[in-house]
C-alpha atoms as a PDB file:
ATOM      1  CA  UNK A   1      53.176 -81.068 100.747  1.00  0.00           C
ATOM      2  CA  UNK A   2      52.475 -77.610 102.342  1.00  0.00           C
ATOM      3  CA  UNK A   3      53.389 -77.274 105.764  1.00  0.00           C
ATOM      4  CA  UNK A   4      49.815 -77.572 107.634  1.00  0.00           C
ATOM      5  CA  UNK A   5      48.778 -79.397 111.038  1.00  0.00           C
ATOM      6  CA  UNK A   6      45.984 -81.520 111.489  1.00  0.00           C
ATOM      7  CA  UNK A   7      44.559 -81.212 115.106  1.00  0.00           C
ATOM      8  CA  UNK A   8      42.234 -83.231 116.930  1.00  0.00           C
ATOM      9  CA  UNK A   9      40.959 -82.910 120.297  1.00  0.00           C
ATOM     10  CA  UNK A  10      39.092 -86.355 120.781  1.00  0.00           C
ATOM     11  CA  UNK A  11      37.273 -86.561 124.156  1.00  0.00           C
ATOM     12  CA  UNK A  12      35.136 -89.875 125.006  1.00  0.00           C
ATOM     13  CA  UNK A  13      32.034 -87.809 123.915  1.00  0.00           C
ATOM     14  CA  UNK A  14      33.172 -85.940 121.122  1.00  0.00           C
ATOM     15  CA  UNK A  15      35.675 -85.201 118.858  1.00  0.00           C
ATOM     16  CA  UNK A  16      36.889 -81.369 116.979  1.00  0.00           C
ATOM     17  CA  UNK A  17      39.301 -81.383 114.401  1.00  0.00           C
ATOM     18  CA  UNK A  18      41.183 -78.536 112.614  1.00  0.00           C
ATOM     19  CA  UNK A  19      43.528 -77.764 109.483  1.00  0.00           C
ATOM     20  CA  UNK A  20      45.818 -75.129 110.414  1.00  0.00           C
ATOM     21  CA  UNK A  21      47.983 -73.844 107.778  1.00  0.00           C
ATOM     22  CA  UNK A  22      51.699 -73.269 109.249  1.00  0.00           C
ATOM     23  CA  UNK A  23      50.861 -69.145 109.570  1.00  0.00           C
ATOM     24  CA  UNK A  24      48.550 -70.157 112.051  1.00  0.00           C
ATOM     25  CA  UNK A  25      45.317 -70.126 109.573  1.00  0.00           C
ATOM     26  CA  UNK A  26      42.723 -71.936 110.411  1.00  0.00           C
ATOM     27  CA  UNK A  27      41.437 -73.183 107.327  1.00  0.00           C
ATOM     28  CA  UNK A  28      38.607 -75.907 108.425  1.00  0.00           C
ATOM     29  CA  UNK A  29      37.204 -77.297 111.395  1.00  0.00           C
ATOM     30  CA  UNK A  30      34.717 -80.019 111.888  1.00  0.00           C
ATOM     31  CA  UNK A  31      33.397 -82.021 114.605  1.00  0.00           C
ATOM     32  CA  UNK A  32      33.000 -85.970 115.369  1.00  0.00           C
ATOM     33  CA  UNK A  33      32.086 -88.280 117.856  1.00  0.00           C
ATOM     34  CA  UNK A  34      33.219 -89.715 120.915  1.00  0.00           C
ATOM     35  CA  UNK A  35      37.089 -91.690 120.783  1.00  0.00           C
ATOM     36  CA  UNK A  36      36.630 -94.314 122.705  1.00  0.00           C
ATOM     37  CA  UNK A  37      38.977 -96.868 122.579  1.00  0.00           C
ATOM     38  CA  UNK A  38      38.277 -99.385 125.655  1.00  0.00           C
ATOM     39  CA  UNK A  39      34.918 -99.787 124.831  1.00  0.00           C
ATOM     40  CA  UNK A  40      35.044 -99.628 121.095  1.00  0.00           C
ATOM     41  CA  UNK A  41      37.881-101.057 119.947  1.00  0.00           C
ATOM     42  CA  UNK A  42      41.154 -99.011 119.031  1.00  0.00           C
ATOM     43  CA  UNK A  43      40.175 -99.858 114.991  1.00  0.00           C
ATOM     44  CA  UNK A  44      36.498 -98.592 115.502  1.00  0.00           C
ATOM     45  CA  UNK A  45      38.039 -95.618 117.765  1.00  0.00           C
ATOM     46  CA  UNK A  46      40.409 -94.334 114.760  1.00  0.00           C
ATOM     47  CA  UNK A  47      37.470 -95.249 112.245  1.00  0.00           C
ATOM     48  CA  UNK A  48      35.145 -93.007 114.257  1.00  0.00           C
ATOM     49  CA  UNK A  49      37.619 -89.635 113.596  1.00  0.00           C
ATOM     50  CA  UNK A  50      37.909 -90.401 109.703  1.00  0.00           C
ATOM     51  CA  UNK A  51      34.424 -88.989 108.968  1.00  0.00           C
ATOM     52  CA  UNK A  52      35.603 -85.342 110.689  1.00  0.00           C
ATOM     53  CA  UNK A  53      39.429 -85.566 109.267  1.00  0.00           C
ATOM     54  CA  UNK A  54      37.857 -85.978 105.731  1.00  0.00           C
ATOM     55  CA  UNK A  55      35.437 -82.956 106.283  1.00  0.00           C
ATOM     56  CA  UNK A  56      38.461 -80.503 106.989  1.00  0.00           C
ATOM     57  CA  UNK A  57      40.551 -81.964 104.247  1.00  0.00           C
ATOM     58  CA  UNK A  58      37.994 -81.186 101.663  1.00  0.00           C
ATOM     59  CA  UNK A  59      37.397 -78.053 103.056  1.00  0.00           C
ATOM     60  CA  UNK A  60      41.033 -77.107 102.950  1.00  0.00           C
ATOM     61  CA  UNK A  61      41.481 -78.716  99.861  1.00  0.00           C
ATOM     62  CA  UNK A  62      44.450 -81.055 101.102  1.00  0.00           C
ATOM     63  CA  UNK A  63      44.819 -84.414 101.305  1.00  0.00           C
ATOM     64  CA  UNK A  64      47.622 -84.816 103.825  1.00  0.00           C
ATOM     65  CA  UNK A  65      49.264 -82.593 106.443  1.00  0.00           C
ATOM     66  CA  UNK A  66      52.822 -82.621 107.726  1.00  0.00           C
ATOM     67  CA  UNK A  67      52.045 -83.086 111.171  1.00  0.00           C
ATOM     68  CA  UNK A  68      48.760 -84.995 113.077  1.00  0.00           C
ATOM     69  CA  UNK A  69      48.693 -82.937 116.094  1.00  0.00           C
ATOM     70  CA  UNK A  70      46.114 -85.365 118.330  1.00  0.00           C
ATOM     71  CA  UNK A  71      45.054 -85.239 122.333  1.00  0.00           C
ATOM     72  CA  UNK A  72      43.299 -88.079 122.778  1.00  0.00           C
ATOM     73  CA  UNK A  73      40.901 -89.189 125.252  1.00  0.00           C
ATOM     74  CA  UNK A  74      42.319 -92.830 127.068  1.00  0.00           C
ATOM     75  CA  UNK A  75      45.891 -91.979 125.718  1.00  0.00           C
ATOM     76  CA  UNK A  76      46.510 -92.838 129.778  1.00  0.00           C
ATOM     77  CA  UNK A  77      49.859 -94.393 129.411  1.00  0.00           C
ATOM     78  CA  UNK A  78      53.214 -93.414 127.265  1.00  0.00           C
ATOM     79  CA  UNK A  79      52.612 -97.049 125.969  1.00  0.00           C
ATOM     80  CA  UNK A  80      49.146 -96.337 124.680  1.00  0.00           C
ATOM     81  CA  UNK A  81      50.338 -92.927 123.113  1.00  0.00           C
ATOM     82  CA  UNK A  82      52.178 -94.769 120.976  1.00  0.00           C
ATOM     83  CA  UNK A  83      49.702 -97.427 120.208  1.00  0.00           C
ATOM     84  CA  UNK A  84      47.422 -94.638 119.038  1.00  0.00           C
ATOM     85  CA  UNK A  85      50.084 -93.281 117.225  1.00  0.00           C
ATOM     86  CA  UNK A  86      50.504 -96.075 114.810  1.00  0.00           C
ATOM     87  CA  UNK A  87      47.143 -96.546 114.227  1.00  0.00           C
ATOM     88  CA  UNK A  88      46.407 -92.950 113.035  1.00  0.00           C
ATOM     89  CA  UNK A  89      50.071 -93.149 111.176  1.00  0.00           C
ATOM     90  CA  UNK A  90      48.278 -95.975 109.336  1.00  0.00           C
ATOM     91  CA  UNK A  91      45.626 -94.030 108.020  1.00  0.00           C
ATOM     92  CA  UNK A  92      48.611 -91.732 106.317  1.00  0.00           C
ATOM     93  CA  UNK A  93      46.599 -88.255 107.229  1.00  0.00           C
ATOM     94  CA  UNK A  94      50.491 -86.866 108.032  1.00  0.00           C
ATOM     95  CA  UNK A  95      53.909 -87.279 107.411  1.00  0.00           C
ATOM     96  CA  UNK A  96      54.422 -87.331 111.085  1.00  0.00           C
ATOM     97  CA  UNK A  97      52.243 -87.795 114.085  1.00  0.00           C
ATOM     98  CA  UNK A  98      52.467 -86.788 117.918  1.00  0.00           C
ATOM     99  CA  UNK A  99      50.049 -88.098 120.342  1.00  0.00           C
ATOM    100  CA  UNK A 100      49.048 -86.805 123.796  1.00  0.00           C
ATOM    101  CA  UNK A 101      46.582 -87.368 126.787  1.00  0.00           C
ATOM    102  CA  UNK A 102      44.032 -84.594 125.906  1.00  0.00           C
ATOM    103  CA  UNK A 103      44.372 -83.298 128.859  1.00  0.00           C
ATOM    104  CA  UNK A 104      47.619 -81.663 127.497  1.00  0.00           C
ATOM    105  CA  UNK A 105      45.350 -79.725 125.066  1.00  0.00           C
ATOM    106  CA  UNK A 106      43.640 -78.268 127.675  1.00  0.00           C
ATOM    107  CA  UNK A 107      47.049 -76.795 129.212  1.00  0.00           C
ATOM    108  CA  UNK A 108      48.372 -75.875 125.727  1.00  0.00           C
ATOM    109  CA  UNK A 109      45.420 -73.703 125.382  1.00  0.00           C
ATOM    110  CA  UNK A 110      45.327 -71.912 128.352  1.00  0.00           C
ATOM    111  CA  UNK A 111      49.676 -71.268 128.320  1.00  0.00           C
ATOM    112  CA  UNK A 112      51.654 -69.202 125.309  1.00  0.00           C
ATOM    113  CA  UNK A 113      54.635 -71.220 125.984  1.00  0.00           C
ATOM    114  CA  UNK A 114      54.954 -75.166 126.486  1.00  0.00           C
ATOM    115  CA  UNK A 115      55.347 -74.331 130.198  1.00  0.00           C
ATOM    116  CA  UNK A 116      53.204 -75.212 132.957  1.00  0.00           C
ATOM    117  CA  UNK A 117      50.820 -77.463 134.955  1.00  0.00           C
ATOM    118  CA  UNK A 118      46.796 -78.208 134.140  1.00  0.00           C
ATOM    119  CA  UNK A 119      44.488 -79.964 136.129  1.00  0.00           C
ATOM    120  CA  UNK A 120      41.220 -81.139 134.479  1.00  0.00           C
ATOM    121  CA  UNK A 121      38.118 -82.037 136.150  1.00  0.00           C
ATOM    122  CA  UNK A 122      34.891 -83.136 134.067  1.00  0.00           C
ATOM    123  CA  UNK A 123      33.655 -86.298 133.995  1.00  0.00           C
ATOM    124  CA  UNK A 124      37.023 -87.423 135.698  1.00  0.00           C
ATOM    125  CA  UNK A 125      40.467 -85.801 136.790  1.00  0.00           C
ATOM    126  CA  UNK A 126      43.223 -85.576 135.506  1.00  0.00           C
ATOM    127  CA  UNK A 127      46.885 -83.573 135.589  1.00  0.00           C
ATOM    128  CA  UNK A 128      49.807 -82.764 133.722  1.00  0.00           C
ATOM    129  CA  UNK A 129      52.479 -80.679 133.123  1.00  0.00           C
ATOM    130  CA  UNK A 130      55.083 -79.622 130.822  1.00  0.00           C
ATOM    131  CA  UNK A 131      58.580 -77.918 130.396  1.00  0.00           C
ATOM    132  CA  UNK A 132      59.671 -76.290 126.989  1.00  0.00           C
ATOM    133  CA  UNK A 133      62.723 -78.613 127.171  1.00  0.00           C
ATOM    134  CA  UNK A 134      60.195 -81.350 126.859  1.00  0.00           C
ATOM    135  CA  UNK A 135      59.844 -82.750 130.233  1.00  0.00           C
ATOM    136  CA  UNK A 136      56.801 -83.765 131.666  1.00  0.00           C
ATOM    137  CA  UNK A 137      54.320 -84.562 134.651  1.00  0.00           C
ATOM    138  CA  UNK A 138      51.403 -86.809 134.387  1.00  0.00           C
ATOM    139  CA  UNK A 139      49.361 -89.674 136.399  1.00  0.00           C
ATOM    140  CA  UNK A 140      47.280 -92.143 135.149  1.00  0.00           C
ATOM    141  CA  UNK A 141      43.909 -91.094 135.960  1.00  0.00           C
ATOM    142  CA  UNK A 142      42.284 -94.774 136.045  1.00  0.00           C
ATOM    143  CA  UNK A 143      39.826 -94.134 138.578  1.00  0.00           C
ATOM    144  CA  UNK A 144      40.135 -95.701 142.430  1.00  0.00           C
ATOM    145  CA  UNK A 145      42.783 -97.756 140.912  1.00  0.00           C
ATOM    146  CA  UNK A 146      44.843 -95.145 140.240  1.00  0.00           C
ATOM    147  CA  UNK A 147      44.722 -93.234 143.820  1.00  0.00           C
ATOM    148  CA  UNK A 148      42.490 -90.726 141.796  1.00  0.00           C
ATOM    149  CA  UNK A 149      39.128 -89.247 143.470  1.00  0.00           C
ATOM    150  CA  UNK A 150      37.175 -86.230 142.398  1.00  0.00           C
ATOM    151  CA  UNK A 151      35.509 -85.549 138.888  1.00  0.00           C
ATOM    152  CA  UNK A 152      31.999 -85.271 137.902  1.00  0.00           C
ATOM    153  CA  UNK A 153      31.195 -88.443 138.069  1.00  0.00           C
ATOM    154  CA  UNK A 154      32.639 -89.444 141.023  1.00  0.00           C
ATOM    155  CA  UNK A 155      31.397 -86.112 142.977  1.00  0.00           C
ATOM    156  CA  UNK A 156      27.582 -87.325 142.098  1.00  0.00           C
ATOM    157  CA  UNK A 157      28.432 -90.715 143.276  1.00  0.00           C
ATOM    158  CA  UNK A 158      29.786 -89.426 146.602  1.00  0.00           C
ATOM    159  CA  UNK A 159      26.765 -87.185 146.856  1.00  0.00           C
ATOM    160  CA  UNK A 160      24.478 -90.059 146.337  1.00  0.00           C
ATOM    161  CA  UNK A 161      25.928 -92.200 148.920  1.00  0.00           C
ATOM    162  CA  UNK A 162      25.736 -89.879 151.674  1.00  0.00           C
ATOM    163  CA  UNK A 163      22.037 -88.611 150.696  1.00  0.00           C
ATOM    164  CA  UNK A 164      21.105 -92.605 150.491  1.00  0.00           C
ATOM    165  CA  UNK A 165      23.013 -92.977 153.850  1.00  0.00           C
ATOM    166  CA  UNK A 166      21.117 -89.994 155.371  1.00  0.00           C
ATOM    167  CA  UNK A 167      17.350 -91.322 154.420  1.00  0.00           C
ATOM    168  CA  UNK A 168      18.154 -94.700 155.745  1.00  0.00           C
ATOM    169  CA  UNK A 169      19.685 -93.140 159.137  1.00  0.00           C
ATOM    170  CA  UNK A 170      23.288 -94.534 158.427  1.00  0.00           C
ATOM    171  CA  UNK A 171      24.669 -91.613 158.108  1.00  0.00           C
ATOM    172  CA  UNK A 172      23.940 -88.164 159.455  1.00  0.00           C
ATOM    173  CA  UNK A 173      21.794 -85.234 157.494  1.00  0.00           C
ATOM    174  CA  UNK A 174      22.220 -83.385 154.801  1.00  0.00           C
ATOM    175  CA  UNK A 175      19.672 -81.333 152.490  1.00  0.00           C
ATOM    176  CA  UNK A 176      21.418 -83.491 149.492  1.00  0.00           C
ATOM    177  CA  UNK A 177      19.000 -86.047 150.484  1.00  0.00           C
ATOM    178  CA  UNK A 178      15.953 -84.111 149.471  1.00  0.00           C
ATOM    179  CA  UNK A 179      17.791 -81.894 146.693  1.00  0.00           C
ATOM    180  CA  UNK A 180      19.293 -84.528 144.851  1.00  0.00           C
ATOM    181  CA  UNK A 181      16.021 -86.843 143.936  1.00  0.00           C
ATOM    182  CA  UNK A 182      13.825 -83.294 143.461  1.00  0.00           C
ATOM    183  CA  UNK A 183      16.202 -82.816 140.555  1.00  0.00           C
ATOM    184  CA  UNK A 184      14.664 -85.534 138.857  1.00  0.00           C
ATOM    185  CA  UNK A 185      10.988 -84.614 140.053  1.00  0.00           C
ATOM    186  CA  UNK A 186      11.137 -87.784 143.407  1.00  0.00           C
ATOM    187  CA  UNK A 187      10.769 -87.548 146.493  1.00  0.00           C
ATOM    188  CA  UNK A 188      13.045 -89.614 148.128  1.00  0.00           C
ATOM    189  CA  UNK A 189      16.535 -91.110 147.712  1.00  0.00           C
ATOM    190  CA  UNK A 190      14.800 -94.477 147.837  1.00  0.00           C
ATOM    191  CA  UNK A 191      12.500 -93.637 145.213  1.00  0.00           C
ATOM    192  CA  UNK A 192      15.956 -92.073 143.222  1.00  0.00           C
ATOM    193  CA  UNK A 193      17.899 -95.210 143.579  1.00  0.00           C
ATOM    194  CA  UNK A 194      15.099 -97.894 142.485  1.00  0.00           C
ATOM    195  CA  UNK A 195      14.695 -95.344 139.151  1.00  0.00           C
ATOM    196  CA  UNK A 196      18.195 -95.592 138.466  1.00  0.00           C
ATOM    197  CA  UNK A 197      18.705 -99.587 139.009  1.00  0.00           C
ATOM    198  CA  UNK A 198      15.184-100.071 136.991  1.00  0.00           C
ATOM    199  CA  UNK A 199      16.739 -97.764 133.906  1.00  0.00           C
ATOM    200  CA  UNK A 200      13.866 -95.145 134.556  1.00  0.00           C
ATOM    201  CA  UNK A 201      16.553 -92.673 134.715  1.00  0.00           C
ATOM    202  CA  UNK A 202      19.259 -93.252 132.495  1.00  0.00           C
ATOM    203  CA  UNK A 203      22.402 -94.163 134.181  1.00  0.00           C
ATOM    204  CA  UNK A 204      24.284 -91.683 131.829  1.00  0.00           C
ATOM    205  CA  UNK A 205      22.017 -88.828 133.468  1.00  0.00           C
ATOM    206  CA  UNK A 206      23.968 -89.164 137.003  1.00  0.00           C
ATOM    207  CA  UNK A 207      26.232 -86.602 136.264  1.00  0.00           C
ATOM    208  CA  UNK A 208      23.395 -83.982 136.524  1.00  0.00           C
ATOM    209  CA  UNK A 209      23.807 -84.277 139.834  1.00  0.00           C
ATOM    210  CA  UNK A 210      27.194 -82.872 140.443  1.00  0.00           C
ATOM    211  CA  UNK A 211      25.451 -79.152 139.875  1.00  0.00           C
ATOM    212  CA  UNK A 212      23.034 -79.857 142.659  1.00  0.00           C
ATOM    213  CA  UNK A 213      26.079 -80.830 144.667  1.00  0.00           C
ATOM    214  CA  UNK A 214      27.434 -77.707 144.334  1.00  0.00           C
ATOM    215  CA  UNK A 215      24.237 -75.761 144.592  1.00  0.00           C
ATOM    216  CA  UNK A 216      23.877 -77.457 148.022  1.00  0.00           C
ATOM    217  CA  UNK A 217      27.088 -76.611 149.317  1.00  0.00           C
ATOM    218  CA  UNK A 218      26.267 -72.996 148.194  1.00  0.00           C
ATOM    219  CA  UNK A 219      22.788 -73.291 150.748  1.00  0.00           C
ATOM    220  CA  UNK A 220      25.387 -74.048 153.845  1.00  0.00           C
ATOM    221  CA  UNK A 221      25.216 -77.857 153.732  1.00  0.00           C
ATOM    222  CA  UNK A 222      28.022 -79.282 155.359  1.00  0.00           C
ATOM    223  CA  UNK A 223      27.853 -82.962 153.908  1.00  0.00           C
ATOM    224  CA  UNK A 224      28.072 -80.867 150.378  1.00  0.00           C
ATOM    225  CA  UNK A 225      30.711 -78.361 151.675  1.00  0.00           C
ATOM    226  CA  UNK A 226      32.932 -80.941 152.580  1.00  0.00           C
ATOM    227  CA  UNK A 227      32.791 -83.088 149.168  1.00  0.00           C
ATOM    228  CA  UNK A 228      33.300 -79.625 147.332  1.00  0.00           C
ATOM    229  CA  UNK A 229      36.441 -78.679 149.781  1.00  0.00           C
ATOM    230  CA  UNK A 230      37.676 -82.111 149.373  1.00  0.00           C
ATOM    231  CA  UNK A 231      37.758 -81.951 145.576  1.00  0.00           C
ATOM    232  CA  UNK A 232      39.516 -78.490 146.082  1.00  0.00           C
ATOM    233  CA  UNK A 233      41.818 -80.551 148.230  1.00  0.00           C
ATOM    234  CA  UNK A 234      42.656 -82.810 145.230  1.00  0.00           C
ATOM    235  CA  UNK A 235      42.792 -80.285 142.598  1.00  0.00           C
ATOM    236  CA  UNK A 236      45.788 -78.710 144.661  1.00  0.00           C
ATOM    237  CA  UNK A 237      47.349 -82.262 145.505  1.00  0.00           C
ATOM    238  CA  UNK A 238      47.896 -83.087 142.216  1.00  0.00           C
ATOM    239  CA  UNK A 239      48.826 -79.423 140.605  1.00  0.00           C
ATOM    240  CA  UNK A 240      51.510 -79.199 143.495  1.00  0.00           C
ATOM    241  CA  UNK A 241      52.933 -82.359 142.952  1.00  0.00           C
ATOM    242  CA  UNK A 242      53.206 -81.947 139.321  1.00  0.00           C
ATOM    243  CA  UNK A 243      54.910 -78.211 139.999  1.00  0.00           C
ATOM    244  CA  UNK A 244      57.485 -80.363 142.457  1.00  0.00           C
ATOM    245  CA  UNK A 245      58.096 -83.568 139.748  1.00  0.00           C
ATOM    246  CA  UNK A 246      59.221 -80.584 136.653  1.00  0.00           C
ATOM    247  CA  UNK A 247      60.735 -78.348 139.539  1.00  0.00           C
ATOM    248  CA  UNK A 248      58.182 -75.497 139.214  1.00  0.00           C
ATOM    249  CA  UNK A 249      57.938 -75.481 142.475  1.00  0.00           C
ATOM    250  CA  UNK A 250      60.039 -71.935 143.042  1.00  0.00           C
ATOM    251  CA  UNK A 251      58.880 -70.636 139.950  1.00  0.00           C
ATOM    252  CA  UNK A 252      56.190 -68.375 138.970  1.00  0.00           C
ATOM    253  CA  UNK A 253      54.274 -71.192 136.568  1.00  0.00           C
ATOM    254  CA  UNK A 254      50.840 -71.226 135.355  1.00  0.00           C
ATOM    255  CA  UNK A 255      48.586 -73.512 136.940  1.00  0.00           C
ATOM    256  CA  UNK A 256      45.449 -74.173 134.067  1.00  0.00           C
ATOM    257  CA  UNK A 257      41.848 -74.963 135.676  1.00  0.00           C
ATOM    258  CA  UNK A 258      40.024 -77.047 132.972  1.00  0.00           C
ATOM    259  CA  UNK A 259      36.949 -79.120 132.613  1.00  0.00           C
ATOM    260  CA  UNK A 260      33.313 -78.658 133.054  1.00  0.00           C
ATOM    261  CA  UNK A 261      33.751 -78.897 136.832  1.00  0.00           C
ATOM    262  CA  UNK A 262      36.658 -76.625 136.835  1.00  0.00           C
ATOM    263  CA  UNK A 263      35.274 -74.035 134.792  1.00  0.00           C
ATOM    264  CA  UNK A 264      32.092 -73.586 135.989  1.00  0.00           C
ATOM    265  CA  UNK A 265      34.288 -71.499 138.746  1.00  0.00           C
ATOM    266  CA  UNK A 266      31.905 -72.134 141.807  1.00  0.00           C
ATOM    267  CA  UNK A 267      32.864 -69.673 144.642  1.00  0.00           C
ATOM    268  CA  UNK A 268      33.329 -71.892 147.216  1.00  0.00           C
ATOM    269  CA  UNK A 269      35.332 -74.363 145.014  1.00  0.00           C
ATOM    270  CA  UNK A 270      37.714 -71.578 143.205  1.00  0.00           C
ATOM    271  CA  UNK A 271      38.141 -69.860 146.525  1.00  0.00           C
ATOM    272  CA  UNK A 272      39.365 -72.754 148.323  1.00  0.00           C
ATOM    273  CA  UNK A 273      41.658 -73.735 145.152  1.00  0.00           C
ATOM    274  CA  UNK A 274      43.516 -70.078 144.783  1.00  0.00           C
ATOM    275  CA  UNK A 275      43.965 -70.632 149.240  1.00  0.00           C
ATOM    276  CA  UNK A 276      45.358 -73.812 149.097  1.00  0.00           C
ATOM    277  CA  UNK A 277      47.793 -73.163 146.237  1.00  0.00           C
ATOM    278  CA  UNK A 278      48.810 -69.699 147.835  1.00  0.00           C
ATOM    279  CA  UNK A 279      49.810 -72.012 150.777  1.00  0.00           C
ATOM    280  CA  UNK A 280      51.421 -75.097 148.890  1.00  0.00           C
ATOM    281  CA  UNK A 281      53.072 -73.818 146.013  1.00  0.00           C
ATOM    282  CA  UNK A 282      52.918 -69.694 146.143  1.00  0.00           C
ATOM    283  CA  UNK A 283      54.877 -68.978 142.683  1.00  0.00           C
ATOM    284  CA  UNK A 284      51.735 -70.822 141.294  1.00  0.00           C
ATOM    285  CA  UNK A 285      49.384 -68.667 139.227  1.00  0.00           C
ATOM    286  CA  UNK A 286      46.268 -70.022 138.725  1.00  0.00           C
ATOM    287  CA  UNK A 287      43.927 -69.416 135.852  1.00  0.00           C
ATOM    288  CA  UNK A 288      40.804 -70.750 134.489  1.00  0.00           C
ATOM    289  CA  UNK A 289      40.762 -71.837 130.693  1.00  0.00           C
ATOM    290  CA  UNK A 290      37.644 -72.160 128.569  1.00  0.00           C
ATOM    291  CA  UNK A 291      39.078 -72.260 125.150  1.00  0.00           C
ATOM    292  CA  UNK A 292      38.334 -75.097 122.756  1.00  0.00           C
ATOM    293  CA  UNK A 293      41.557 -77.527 123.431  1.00  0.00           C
ATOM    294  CA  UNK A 294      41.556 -78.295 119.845  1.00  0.00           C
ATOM    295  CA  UNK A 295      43.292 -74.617 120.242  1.00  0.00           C
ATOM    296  CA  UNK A 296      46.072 -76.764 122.147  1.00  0.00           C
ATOM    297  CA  UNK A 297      46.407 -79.715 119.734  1.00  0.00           C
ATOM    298  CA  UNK A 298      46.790 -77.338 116.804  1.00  0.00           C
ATOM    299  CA  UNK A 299      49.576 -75.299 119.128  1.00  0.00           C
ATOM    300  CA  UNK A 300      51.324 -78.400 119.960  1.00  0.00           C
ATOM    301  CA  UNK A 301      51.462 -78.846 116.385  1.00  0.00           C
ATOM    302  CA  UNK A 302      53.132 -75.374 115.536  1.00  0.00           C
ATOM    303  CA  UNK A 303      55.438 -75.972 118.214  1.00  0.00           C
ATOM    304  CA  UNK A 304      57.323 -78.923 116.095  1.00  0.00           C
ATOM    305  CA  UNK A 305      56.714 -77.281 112.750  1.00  0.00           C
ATOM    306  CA  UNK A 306      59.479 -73.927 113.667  1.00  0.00           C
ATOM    307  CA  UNK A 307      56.106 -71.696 113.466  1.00  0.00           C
ATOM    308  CA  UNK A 308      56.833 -68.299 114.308  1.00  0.00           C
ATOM    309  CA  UNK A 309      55.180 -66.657 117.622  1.00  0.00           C
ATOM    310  CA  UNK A 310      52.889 -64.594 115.064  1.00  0.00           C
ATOM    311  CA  UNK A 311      51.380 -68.067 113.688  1.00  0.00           C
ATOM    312  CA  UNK A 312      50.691 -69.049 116.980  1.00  0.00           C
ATOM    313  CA  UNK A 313      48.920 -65.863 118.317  1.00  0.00           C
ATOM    314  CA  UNK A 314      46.952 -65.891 114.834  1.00  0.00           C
ATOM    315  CA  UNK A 315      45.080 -69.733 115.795  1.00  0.00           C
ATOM    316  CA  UNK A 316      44.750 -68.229 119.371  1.00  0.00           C
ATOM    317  CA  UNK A 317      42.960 -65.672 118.113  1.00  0.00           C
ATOM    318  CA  UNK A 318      40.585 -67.587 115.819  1.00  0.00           C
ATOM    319  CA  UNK A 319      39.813 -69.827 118.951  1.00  0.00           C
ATOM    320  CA  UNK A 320      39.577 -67.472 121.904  1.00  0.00           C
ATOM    321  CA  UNK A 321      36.884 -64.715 119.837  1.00  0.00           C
END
């Protein structure tokens, strides 16, 4: 068996997946659906990847790897990690296999050593961190349940419940009460909130809103303002902490801004973010990162395969064009 990495970034909406020979060619990619595990099943989840793994393996004319290299959406706990492990272990794509939290994909890409801290914010939010010695920093990102608050998803909800509370007179105004059902061509939050528990806009369309959100707190809203510094807020909470859990804390360390939210780099968000972190952790560097994360699963897997610096650069390179 040649020495090649199979790497798959598998988020809960879709999936990329790469061959990378071990001097960092990339010698197929493909893409897949959503990994879903809670919802799906962990079988059906694994199942739903095979249809992209055999695509690059025919295309790079292998038919195993050394080393699966996967960041996987739901991999939330070091328990679950390993349950995922197994089950792609079983499906004998690699001698070897190493799963992460995707999340770590994102901070792989954006970081030429396995050093730093990345905070995520899409549909969710999410942080971790890492040390070259193999030490690392993560939370479980379950939501409420977890202490977690921010993400796209939960920004729209916020939004919605103060522009509902606004119409109604519970709560005080803000233009998100107008801007938010306009999006969807209403005219009132009432009208907004009977569409969405009728199913006349699709549930899954909520997240639409987190854009107006922002665009509102552009116009001077204060209601929007507040969510957006409040997510800046969190963003900064949960970078800092990691920084203090590996003891980056008097370091200069890379601090990765991923996600749709994240990357999107809205003034007022960005600004607040690089203030903050000036004040709470001021060796922190922060920088946004847009590449691919399958460009961190397939570095993860170089780092355990003794791939010199020159294979690494020559994936980065592929990716980040």
């Amino acid at each position: 068996m040649t020495a090649h990495v199979l790497a798959v970034d598998a988020g809960n909406s879709k999936t990329d997946v790469a061959v990378v020979a071990a001097d960092g060619e990339v010698l197929a990619t493909a893409r897949g659906g959503g990994f879903r595990p809670p919802t799906d099943g962990l079988d059906v989840a694994v199942s739903g990847l095979a249809g992209a793994v055999a695509e690059v393996f025919a295309a790079a004319g292998v038919s195993a790897v050394d080393r699966v290299s996967a960041c996987l959406a739901n991999a939330d706990f070091p328990v679950e990690e390993q349950q995922f492990a197994a089950a792609l272990h079983a499906r004998a794509w690699g001698a070897s296999v190493d799963v992460r939290n995707d999340t770590f994909a994102i901070l792989r890409a954006g970081i030429t050593e396995p050093r730093g801290v990345a905070v995520v914010c899409g549909a969710g939010i999410n942080c971790v961190g890492m040390t070259p010695d193999g030490r690392a920093a993560r939370f479980p990102a379950l939501g409420r349940i977890s202490g977690d608050w921010g993400g796209g998803w939960g920004l729209a909800e916020e939004a919605m419940w103060h522009a509902a509370r606004a119409e109604d007179g519970r709560g005080g105004p803000t233009a998100l009460m107008s801007a938010l059902p306009a999006h969807f061509g209403l005219t009132s939050m009432y009208a907004l909130i009977e569409a969405l528990h009728l199913g006349d806009v699709d549930n899954a369309r909520r997240h639409e809103l987190t854009p107006v959100l922002f665009a509102t707190a552009a116009d001077g809203d204060p209601v929007a303002g507040a969510l957006v510094d409040r997510l800046a807020d969190e963003v900064v909470a949960k970078a800092s902490v990691a920084l203090g859990r590996l003891g980056l804390l008097d370091e200069e360390t890379p601090v990765l801004l991923g996600g749709g939210v994240l990357a999107a780099q809205h003034a007022r968000l960005t600004d607040r973010i690089t203030e903050l972190l000036a004040a709470r952790a001021p060796k922190a560097v922060p920088r946004v990162v847009t590449a691919r994360p399958v460009l961190g699963a397939a570095l993860l897997g170089l780092d355990h395969t003794n791939a010199p610096a020159t294979a690494h650069a020559r994936v980065r390179r592929f990716y980040e064009v």
